[in-house]
Protein backbone atom coordinates (compact mmCIF):
# COMPACT_ATOMS: atom_id res chain seq x y z
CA UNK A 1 41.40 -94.07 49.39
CA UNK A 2 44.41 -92.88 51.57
CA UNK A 3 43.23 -92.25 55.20
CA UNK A 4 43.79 -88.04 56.53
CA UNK A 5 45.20 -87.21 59.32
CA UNK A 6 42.02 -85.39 60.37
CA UNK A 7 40.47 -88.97 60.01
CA UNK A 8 42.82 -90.99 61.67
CA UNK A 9 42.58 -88.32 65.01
CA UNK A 10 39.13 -89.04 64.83
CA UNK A 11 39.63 -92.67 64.88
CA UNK A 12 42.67 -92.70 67.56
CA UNK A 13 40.14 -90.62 69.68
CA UNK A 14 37.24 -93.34 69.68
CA UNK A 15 39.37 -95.97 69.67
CA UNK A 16 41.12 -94.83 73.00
CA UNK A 17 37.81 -94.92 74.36
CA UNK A 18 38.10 -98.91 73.94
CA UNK A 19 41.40 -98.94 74.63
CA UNK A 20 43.06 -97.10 77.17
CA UNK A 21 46.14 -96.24 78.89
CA UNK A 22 46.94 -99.42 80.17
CA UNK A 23 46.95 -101.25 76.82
CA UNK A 24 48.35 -98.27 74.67
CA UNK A 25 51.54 -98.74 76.84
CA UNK A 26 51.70 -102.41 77.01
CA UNK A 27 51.28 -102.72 72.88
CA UNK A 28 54.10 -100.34 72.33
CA UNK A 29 56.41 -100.09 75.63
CA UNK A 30 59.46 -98.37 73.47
CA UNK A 31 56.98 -95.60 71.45
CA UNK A 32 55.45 -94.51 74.98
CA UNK A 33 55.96 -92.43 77.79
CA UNK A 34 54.59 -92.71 81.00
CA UNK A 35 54.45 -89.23 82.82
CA UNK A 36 55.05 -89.34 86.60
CA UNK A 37 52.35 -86.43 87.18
CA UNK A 38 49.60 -86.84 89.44
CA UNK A 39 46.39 -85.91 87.87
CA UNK A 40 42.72 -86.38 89.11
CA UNK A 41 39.70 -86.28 86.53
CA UNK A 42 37.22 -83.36 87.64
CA UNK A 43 34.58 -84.05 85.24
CA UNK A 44 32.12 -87.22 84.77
CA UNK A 45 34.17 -87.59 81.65
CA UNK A 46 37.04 -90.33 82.69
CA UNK A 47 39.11 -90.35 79.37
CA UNK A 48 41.24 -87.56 77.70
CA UNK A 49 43.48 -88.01 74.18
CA UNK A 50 44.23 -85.92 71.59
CA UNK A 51 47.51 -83.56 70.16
CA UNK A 52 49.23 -81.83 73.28
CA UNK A 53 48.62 -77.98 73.16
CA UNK A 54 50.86 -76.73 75.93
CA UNK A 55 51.78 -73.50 77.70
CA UNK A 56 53.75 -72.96 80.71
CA UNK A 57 52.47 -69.73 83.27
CA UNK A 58 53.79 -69.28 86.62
CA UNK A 59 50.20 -68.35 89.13
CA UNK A 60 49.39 -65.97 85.81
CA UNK A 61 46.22 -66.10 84.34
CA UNK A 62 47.71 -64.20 80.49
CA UNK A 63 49.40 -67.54 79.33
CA UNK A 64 46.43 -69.48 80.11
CA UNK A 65 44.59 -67.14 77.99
CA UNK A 66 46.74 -66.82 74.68
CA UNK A 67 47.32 -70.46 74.78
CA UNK A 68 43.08 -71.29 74.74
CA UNK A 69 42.87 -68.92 72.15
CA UNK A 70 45.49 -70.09 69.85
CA UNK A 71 44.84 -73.55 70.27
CA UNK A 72 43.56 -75.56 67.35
CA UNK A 73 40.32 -77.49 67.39
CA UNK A 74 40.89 -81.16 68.71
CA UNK A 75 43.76 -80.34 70.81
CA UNK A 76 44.38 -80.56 74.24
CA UNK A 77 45.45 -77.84 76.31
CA UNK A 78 48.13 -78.49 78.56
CA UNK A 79 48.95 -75.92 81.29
CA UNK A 80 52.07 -76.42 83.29
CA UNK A 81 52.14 -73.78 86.11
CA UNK A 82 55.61 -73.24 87.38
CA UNK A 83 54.58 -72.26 90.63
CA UNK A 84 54.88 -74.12 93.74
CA UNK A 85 51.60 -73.92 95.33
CA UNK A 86 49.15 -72.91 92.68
CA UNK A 87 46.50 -70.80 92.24
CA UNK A 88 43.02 -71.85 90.32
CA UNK A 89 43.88 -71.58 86.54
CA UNK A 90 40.68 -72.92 85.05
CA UNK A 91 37.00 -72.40 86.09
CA UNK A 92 33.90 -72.98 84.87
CA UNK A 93 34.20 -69.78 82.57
CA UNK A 94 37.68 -71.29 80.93
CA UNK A 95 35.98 -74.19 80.66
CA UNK A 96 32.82 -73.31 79.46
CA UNK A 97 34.96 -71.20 76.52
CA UNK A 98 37.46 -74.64 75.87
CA UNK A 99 34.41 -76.76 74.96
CA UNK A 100 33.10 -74.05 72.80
CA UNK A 101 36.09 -73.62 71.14
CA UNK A 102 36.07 -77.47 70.02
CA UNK A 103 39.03 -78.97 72.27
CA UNK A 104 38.88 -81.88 72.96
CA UNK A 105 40.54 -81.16 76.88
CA UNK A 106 42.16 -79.28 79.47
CA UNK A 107 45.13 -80.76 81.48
CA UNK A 108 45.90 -78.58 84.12
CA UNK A 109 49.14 -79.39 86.37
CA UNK A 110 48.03 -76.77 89.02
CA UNK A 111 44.74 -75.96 90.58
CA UNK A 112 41.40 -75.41 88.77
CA UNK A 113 37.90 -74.51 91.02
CA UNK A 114 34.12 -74.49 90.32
CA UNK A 115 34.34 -78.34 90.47
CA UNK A 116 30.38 -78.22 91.27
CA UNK A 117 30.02 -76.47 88.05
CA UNK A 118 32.32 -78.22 85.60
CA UNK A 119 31.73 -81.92 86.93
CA UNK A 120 28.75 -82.21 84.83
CA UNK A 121 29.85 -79.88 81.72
CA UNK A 122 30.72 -82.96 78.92
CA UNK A 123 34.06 -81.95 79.00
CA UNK A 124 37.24 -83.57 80.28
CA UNK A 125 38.98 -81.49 82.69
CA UNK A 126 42.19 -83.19 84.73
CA UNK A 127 44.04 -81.32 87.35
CA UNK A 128 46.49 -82.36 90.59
CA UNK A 129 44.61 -80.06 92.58
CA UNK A 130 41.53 -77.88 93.17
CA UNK A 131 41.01 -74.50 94.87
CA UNK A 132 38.81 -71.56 95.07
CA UNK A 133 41.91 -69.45 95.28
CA UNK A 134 41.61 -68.00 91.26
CA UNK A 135 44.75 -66.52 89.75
CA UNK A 136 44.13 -62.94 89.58
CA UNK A 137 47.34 -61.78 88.09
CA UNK A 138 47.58 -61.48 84.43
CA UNK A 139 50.62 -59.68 83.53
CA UNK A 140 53.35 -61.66 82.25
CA UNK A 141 52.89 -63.06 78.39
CA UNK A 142 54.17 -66.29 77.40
CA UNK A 143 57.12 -65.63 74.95
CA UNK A 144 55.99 -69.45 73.30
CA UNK A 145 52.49 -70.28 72.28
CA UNK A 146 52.25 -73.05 72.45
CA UNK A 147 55.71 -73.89 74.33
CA UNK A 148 57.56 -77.42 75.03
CA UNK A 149 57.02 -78.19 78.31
CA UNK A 150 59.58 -80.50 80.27
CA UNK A 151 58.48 -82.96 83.16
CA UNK A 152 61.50 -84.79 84.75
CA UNK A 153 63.53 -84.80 81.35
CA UNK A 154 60.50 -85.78 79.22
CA UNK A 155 59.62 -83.22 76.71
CA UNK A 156 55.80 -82.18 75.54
CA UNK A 157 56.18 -80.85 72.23
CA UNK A 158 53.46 -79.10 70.22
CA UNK A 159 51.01 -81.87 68.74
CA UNK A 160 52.17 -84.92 70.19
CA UNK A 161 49.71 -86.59 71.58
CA UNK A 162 48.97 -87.24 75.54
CA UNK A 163 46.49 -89.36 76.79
CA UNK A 164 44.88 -89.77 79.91
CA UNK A 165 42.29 -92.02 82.10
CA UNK A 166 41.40 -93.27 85.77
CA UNK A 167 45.38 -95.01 85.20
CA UNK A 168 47.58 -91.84 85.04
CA UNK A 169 48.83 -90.15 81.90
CA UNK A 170 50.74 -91.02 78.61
CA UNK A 171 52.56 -89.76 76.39
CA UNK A 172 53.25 -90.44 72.38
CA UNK A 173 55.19 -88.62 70.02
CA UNK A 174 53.25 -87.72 67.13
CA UNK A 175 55.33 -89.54 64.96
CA UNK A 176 54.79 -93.27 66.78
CA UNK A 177 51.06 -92.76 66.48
CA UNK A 178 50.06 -95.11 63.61
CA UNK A 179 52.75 -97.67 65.07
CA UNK A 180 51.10 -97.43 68.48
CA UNK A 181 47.65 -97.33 67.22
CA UNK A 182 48.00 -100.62 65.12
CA UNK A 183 49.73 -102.56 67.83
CA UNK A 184 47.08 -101.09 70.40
CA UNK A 185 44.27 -102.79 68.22
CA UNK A 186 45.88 -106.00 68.00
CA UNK A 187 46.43 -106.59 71.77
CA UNK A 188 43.05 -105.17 71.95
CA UNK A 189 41.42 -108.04 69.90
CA UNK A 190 43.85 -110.81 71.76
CA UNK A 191 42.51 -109.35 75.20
CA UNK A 192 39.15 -109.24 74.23
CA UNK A 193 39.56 -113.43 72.64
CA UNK A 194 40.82 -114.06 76.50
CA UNK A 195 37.82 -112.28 78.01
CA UNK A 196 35.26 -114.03 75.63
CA UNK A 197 37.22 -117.43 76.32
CA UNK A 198 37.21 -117.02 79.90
CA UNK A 199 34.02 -115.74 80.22
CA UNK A 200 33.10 -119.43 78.44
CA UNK A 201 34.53 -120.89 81.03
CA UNK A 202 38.32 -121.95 80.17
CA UNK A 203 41.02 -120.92 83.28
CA UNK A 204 43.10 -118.07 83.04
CA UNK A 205 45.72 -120.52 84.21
CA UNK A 206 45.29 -123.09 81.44
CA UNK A 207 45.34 -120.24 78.64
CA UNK A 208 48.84 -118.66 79.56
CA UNK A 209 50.38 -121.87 80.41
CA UNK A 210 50.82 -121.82 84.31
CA UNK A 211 51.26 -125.33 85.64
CA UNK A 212 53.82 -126.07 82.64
CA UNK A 213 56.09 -122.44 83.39
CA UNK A 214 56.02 -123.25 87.36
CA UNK A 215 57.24 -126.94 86.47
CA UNK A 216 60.17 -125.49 84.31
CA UNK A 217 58.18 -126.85 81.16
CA UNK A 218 57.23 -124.15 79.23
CA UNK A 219 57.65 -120.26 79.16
CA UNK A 220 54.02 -118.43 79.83
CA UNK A 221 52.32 -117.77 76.62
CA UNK A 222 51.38 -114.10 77.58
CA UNK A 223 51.64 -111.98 80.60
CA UNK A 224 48.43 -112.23 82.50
């Protein structure tokens, strides 16, 4: 039986779990995006993946709003505040909603607050920054729900998927994801052959061919 696309998000979901930003990347360099955004995990929960969900708001709390109530189940909301120095656009109310709702995050390139609150909520939460500054206004509506958000040429568009851990952030375009997935798994089970042999007691330095490269011998086998 053919796999759904509801099952294989489930499956890219708890296999990122094993996997991780790091290898994702390195297993398919030309179907990934690393984005240059500095983001700090609020929340005991260190990992983040899932279809991208974004909205764009500029220190206004009525994008934030539409875009957590129109997004889907299993997504992850992205909010990209325009602003320069931003005000909190996520507490532990917004939270508290976005985990009831069934997302499966909430990446907020701004400020969010009530760290003390959320840390310990089950629920990934990223942000650059944290305040306890909250957005009051909410009076301009987003014309796009959900909207494409750019970051230094890069576009977010609806449902592609972003990922994020302890690393930094990545993204994949929805249509790469079964390429990316497969070649994740592979270069998962190689690693995980290394660790097991290592652990055994063989050198790293005898497995990827060291002595033999340095002498002009031999190309390495792998990149340690």
């Amino acid at each position: 039986m053919a796999i759904t696309m509801k099952d294989f998000e489930t499956e890219m979901k708890q296999s990122f779990q094993l996997l991780g930003c790091a290898q994702l990347h390195d297993a398919a360099m030309q179907y990934s995006t690393y984005l240059k955004i500095s983001l700090t995990t609020r929340t005991s929960i260190k990992k983040l993946a899932g279809p991208v969900f974004p909205v764009i708001t500029d220190n206004d709390m009525l994008p934030c709003l539409q875009a957590l109530d129109a997004a889907p189940a299993g997504s992850v909301l992205f909010v990209q505040n325009q602003s320069g120095k931003s005000e909190a656009l996520a507490g532990d109310i917004f939270v508290t909603a976005a985990k009831q709702q069934g997302l499966e995050g909430l990446i907020v390139n701004g400020a969010v607050r009530d760290i003390d609150v959320i840390e310990n909520m089950g629920f990934p939460v990223f942000s650059n920054s944290v305040t306890f500054v909250s957005a009051k206004t909410a009076k301009a509506a987003s014309a796009a729900i959900p909207a494409t958000v750019v970051l230094d040429g890069i576009e977010l568009e609806p449902m592609d998927w972003i990922f994020a851990d302890s690393d930094g952030v990545l993204l994949i375009k929805k249509k790469y994801m079964k390429t990316v997935y497969k070649a994740a798994m592979m270069l998962r089970n190689r690693e995980e052959d290394l660790r097991q042999r290592i652990a055994g007691g063989e050198r790293l330095s005898d497995l990827c061919g060291l002595h033999d490269f340095v002498a002009g011998k031999a190309e390495l086998k792998f990149e340690a």
